[in-house]
Protein backbone atom coordinates (compact mmCIF):
# COMPACT_ATOMS: atom_id res chain seq x y z
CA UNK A 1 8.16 5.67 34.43
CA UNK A 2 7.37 5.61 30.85
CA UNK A 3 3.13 5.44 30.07
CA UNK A 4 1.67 6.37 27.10
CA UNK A 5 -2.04 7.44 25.74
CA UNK A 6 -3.80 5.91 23.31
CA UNK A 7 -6.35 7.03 21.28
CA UNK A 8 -8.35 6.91 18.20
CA UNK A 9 -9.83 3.77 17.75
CA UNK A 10 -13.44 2.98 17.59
CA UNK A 11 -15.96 1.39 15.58
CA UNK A 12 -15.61 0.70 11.42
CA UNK A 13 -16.84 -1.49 8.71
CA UNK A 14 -14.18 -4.46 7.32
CA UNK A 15 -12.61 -2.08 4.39
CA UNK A 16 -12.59 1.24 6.71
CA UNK A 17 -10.14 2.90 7.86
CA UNK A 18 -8.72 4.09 11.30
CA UNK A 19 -6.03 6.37 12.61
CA UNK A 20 -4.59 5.98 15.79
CA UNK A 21 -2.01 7.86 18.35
CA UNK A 22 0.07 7.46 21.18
CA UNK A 23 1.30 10.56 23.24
CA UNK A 24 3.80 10.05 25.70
CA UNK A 25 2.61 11.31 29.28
CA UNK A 26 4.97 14.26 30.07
CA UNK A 27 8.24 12.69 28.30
CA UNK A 28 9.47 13.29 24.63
CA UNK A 29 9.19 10.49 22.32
CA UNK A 30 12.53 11.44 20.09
CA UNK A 31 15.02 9.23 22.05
CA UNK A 32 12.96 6.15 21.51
CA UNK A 33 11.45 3.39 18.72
CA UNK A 34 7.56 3.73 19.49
CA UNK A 35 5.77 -0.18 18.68
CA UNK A 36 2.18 -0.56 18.49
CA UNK A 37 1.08 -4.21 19.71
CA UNK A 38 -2.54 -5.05 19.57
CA UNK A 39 -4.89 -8.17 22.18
CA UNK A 40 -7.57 -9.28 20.47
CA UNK A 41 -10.17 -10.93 23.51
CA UNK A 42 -8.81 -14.56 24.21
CA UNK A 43 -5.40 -14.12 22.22
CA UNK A 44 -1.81 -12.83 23.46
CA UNK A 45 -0.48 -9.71 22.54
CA UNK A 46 1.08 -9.03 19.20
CA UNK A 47 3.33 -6.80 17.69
CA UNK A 48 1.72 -5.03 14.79
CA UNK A 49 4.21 -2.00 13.83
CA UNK A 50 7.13 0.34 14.68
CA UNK A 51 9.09 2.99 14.23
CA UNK A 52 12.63 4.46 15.36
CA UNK A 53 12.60 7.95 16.17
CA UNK A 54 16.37 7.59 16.34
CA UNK A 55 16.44 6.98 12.45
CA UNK A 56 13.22 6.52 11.05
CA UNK A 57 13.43 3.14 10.02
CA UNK A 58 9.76 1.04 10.55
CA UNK A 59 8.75 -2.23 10.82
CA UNK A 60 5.41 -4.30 10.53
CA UNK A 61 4.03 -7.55 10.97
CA UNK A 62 3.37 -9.46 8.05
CA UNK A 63 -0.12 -9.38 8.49
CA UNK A 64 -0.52 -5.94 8.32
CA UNK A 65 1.77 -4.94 6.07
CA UNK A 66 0.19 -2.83 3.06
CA UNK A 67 -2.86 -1.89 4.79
CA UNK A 68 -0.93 -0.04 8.33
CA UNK A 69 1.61 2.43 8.29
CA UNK A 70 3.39 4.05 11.17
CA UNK A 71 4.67 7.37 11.10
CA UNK A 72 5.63 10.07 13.62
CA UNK A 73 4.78 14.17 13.51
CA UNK A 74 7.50 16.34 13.07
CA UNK A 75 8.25 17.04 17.17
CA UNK A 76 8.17 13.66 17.70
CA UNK A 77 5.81 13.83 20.45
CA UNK A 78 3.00 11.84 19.10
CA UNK A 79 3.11 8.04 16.64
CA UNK A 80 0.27 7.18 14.28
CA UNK A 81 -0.83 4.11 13.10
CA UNK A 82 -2.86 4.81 9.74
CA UNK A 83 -5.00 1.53 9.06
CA UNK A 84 -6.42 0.65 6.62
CA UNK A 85 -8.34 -2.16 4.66
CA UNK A 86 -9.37 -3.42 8.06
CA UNK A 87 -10.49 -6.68 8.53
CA UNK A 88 -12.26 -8.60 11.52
CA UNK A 89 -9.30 -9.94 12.13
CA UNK A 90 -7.94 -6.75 13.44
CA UNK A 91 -9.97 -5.99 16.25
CA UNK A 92 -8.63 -5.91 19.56
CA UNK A 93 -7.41 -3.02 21.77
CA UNK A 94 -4.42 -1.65 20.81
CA UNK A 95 -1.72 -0.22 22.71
CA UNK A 96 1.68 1.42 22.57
CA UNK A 97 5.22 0.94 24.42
CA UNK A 98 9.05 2.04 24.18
CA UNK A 99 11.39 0.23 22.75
CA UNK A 100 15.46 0.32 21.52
CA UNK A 101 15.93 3.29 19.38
CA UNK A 102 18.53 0.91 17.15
CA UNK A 103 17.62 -2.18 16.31
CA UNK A 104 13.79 -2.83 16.71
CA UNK A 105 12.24 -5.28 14.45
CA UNK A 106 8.82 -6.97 14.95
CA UNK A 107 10.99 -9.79 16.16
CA UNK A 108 12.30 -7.59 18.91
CA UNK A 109 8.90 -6.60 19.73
CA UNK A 110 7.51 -10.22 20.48
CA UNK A 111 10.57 -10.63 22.70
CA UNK A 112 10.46 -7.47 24.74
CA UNK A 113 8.94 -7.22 27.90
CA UNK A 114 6.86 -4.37 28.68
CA UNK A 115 6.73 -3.03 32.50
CA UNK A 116 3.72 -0.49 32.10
CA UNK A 117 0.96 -0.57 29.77
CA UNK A 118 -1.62 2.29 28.77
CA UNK A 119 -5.09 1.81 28.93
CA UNK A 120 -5.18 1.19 25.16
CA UNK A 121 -8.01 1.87 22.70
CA UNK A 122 -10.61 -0.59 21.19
CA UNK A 123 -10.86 -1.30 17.61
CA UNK A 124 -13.52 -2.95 16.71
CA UNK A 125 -14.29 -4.34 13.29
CA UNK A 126 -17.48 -5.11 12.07
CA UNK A 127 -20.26 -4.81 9.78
């Protein structure tokens, strides 16, 4: 089964920056999109970003878009999400998951159901 780790997150001031990853456990990340959703305490999950490692294209929410970006290393073993320009708002733990190679949009994100989550790691905003 497919499980990621996550890592990177921590503590920063609204205005800092973060950079996270996701590794897939002991499987090769090239034949999939990689999406980054985020839970904030009390909320449901969101989608935040993705990318196809199929053809490169990405995809954010609106909410972040300008301040993330998503990119992948050159093996395609491991996805970034850059953040910047954080705000409260964007605290919450944030995890990873497989998706479509073709095709996935934010939209597709919300709608897909993920069997296995990671553990996730915390981002926590404040000043």
């Amino acid at each position: 089964q497919l499980q990621f780790v996550e890592s990177g997150g921590g503590l920063v001031q609204p205005g800092g920056s973060l950079r996270l990853s996701c590794v897939g456990s002991g499987f090769p990340l090239d034949n999939f999109a990689i999406g980054w959703y985020r839970q904030a305490p009390g909320k449901d999950r969101e989608a935040v970003a993705c990318i196809s490692n199929y053809d490169g294209s990405t995809d954010y929410a609106d909410s972040v878009k300008g301040r993330f970006s998503i990119t992948t290393d050159v093996a395609k073993t491991t996805v970034f999400l850059q953040m910047n320009g954080l705000k409260p708002e964007d605290a919450g733990v944030y995890y990873c998951a497989a998706l479509p190679p073709i095709g996935t949009t934010i939209l597709v994100m919300s709608k897909w159901t993920v069997e296995n989550w990671g553990q996730g790691t915390q981002v926590t905003v404040s000043s």
